[in-house]
N, C-alpha and C. Protein backbone atom coordinates (compact mmCIF):
# COMPACT_ATOMS: atom_id res chain seq x y z
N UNK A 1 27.61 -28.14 -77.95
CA UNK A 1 27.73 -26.72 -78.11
C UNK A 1 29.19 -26.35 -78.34
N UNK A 2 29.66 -25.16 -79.06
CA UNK A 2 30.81 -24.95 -79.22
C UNK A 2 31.23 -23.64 -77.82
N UNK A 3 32.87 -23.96 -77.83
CA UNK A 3 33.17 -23.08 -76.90
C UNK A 3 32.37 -21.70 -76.80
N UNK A 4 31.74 -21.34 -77.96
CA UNK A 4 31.63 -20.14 -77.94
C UNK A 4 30.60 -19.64 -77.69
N UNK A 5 29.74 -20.67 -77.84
CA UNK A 5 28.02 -21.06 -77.29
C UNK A 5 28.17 -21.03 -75.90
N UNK A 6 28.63 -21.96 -75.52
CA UNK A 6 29.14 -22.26 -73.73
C UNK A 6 29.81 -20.70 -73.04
N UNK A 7 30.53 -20.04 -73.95
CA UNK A 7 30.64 -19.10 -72.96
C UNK A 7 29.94 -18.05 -72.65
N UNK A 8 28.81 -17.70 -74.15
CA UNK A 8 27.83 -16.98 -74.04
C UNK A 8 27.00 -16.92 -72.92
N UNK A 9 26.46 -18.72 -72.73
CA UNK A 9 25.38 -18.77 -72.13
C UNK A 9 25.94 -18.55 -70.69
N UNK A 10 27.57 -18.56 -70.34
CA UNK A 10 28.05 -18.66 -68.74
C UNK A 10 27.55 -17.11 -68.80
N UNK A 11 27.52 -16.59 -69.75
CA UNK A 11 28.05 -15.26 -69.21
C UNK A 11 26.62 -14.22 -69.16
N UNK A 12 25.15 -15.27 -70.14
CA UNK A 12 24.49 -14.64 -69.77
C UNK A 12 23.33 -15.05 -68.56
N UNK A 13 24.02 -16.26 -68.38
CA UNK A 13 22.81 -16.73 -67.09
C UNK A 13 24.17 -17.25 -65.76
N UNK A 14 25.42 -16.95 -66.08
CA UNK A 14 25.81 -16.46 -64.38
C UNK A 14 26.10 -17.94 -64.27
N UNK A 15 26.82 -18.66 -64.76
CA UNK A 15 27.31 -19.73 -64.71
C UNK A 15 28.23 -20.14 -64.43
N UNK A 16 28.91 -21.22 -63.84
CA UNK A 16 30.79 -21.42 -63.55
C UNK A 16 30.87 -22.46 -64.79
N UNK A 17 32.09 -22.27 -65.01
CA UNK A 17 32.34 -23.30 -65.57
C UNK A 17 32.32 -24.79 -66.17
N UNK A 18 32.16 -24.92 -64.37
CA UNK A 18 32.00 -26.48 -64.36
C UNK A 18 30.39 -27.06 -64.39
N UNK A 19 29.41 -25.71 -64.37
CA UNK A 19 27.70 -26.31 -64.11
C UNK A 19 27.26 -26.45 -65.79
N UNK A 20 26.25 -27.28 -65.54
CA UNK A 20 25.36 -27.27 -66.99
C UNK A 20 24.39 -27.10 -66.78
N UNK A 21 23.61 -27.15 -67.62
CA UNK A 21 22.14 -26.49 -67.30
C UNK A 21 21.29 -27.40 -68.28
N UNK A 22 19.88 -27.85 -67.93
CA UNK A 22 19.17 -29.55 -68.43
C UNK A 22 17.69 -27.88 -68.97
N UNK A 23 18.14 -26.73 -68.83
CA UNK A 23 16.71 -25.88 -69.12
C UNK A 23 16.22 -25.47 -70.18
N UNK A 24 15.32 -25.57 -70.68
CA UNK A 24 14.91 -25.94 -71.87
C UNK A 24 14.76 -24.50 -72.72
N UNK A 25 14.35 -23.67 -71.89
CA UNK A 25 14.62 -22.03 -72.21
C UNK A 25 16.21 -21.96 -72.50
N UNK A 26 17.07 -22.19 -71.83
CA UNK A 26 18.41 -21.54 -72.49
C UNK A 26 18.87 -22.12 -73.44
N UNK A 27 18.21 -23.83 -74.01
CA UNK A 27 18.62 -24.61 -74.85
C UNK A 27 17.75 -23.79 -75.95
N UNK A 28 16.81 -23.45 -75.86
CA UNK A 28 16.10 -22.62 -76.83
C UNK A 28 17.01 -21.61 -77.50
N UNK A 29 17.56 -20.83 -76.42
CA UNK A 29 18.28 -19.90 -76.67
C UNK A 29 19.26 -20.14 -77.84
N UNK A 30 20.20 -21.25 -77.20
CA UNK A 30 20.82 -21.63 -78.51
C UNK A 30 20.59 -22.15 -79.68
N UNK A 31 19.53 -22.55 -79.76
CA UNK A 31 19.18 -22.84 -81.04
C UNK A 31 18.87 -21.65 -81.82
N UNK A 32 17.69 -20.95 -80.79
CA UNK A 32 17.43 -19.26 -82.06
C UNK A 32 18.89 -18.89 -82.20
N UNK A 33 20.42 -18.71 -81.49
CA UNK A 33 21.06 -18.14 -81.67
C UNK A 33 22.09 -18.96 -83.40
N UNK A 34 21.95 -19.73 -83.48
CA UNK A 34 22.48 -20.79 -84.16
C UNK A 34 21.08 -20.47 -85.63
N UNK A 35 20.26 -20.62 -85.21
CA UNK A 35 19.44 -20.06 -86.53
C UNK A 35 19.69 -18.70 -87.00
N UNK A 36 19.72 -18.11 -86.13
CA UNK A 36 20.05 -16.77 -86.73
C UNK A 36 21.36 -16.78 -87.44
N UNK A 37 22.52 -17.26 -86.98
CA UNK A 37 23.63 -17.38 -87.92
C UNK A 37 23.45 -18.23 -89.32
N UNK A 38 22.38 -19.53 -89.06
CA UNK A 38 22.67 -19.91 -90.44
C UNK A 38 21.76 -18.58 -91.35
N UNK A 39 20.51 -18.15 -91.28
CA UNK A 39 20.30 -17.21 -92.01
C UNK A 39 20.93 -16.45 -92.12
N UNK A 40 22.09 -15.74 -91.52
CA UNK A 40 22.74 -14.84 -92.17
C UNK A 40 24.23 -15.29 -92.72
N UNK A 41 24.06 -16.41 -92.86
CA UNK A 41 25.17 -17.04 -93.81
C UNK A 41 24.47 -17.12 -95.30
N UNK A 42 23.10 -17.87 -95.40
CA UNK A 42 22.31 -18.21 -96.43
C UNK A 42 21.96 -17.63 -97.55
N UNK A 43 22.47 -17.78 -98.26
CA UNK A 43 22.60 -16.94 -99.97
C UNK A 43 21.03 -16.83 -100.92
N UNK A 44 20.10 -18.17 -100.59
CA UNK A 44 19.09 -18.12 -101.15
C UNK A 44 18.18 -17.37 -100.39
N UNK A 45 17.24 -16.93 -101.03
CA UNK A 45 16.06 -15.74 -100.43
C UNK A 45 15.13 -16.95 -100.00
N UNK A 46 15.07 -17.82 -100.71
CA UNK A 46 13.93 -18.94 -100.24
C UNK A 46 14.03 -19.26 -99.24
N UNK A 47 15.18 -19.93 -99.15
CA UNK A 47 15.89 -20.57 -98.11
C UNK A 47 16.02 -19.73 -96.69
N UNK A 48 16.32 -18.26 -97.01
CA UNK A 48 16.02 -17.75 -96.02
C UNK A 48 14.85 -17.53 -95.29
N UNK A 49 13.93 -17.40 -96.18
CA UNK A 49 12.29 -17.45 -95.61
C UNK A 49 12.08 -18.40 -94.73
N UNK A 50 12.42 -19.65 -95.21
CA UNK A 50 11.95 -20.82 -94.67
C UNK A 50 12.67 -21.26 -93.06
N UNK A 51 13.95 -20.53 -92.94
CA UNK A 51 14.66 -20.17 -91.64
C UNK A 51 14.04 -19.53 -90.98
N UNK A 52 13.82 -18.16 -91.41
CA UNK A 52 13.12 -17.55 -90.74
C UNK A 52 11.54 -17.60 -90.28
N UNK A 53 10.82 -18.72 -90.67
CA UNK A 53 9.82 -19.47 -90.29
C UNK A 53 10.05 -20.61 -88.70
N UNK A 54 10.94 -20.84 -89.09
CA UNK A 54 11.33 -22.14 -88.27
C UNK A 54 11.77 -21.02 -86.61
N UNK A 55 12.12 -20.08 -87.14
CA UNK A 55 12.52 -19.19 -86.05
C UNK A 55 11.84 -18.63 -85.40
N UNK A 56 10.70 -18.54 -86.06
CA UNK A 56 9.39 -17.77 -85.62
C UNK A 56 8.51 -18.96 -84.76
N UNK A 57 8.45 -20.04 -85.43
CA UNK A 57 8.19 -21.06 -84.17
C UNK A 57 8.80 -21.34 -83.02
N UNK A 58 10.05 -21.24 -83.03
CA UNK A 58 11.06 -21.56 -82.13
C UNK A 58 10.68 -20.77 -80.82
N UNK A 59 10.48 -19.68 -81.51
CA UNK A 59 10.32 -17.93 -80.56
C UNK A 59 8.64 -18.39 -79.99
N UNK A 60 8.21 -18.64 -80.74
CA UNK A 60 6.71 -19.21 -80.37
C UNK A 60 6.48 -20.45 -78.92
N UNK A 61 7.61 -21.52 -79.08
CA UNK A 61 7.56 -22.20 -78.21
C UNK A 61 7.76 -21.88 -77.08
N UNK A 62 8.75 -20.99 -76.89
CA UNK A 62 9.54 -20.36 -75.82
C UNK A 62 8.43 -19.26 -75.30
N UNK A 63 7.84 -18.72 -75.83
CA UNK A 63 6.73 -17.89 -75.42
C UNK A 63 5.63 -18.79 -74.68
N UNK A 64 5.35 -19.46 -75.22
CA UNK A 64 4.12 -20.92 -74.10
C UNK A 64 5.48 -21.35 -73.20
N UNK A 65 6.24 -21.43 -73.05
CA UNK A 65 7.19 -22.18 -72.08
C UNK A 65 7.23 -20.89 -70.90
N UNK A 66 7.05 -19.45 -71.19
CA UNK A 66 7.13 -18.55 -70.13
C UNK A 66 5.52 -18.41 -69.52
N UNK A 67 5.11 -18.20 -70.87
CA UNK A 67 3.74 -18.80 -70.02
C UNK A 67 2.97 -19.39 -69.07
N UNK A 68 2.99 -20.51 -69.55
CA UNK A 68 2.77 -21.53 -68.74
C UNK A 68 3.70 -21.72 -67.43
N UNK A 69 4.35 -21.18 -67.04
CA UNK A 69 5.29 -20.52 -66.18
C UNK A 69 4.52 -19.97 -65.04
N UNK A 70 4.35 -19.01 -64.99
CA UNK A 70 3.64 -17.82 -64.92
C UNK A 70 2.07 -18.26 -64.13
């Protein structure tokens, strides 16, 4: 993850510095957050579709992961 990933996630799940986190929800997190930037870098319309597919699963997994939670 880049510094900038790492400080997001301290800052939105209350983290020190020195902890990491093995949870599969906040690793989620970064990935939708990291998809969402490449689509809005992405020049092709196709290409964007097909991101925004992959994102929609992503969001999908994480939804059965609270689930099944629950």
């Amino acid at each position: 993850m880049t510094e900038q990933e790492q400080n997001k996630l301290r800052q939105r799940y209350g983290l020190q510095p020195h902890q990491r986190t093995n949870n599969s929800y906040v690793m989620e997190d970064v990935r939708i957050a990291r998809m969402m930037q490449r689509i809005r870098e992405e020049t092709d319309i196709f290409r964007q579709i097909q991101m925004e597919e992959a994102l929609t699963r992503t969001q999908g997994r994480i939804l059965k992961q609270i689930f099944t939670m629950v």
